[in-house]
C-alpha atoms as a PDB file:
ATOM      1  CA  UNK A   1       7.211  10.556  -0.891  1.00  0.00           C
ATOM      2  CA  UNK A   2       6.947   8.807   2.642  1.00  0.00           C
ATOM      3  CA  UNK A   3       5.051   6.156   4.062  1.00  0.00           C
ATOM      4  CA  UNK A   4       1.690   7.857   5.660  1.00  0.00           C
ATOM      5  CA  UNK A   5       2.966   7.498   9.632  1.00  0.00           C
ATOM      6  CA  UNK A   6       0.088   9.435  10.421  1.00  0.00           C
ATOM      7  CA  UNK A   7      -2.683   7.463   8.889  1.00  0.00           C
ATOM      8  CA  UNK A   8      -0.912   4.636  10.283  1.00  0.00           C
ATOM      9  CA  UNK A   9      -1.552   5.661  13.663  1.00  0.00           C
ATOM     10  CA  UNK A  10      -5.223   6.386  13.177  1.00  0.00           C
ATOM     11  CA  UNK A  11      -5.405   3.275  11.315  1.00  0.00           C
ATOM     12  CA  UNK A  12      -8.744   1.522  13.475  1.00  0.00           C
ATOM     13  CA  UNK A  13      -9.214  -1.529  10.792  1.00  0.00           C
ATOM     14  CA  UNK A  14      -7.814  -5.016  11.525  1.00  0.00           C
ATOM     15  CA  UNK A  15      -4.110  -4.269  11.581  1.00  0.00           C
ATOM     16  CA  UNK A  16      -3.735  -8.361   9.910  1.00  0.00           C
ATOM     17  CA  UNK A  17      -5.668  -7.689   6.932  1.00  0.00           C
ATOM     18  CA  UNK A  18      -3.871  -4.295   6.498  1.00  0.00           C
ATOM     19  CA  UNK A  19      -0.594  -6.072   6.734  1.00  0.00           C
ATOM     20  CA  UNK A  20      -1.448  -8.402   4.464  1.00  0.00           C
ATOM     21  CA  UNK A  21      -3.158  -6.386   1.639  1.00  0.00           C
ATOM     22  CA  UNK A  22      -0.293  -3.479   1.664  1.00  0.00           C
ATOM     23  CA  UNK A  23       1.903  -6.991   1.081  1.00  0.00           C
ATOM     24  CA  UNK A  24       0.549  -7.885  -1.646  1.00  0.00           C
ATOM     25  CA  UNK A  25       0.036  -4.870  -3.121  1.00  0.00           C
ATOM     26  CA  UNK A  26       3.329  -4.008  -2.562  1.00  0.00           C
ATOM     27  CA  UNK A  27       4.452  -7.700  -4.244  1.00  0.00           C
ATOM     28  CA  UNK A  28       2.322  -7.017  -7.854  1.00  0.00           C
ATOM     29  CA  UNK A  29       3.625  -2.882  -7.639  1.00  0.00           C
ATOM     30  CA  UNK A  30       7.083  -4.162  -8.043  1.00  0.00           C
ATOM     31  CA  UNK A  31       6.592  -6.858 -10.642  1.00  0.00           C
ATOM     32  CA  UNK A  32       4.883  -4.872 -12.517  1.00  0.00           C
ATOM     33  CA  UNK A  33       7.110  -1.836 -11.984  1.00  0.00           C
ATOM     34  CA  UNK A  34       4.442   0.901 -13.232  1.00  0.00           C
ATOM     35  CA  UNK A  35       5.207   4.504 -13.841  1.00  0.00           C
ATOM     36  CA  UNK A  36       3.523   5.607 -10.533  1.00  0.00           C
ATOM     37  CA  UNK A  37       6.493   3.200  -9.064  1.00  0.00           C
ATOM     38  CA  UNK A  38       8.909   5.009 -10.796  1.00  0.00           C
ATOM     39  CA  UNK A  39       7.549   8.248 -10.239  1.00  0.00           C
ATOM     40  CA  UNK A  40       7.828   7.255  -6.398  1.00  0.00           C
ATOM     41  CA  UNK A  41      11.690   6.108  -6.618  1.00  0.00           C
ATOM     42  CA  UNK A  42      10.622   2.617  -6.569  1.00  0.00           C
ATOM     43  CA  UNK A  43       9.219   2.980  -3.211  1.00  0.00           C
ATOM     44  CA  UNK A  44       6.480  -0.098  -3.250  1.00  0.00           C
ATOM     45  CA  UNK A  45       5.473  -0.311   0.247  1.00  0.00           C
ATOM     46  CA  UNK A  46       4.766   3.567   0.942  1.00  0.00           C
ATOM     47  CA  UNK A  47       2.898   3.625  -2.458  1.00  0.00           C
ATOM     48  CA  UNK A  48       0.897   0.367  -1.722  1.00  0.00           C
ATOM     49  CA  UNK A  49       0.187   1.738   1.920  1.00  0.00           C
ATOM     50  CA  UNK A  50      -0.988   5.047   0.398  1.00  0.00           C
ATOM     51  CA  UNK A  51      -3.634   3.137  -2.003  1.00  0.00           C
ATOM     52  CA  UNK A  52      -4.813   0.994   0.538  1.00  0.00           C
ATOM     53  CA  UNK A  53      -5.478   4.410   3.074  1.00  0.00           C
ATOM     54  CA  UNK A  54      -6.764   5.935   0.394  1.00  0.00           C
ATOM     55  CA  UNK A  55      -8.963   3.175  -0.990  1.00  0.00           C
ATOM     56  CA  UNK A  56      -7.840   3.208  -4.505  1.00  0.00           C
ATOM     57  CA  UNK A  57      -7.647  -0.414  -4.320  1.00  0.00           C
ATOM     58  CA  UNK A  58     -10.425  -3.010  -3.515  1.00  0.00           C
ATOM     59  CA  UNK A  59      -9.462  -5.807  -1.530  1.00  0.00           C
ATOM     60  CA  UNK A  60     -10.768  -9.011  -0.191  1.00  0.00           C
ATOM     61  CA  UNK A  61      -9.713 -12.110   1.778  1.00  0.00           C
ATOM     62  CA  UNK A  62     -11.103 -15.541   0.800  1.00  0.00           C
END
């Protein structure tokens, strides 16, 4: 699996906050090295990227 280029692109959001949520993300993915991490070659930043397009995460900055 790749990283979404093309949602990237049309990405219209605040390009800091994306940065910094697919970072995290991306951080707790490979500490906690799930099976969706190893089912995507231990790819952390295209799988964090694709849950933060896709909203399957929930974010927030305090």
């Amino acid at each position: 699996m790749s990283m979404p280029l093309e949602d990237l692109f049309e990405y219209d959001g605040n390009a800091y906050e994306f940065t910094v949520a697919v970072n995290k993300r991306s951080y707790q993915l490979a500490v906690l090295k799930t099976p969706e991490v190893e089912k995507n070659n231990g790819k952390v930043v295209s799988l964090s990227m694709r849950q933060v397009f896709g909203n399957q995460i929930e974010y927030r900055f305090e």
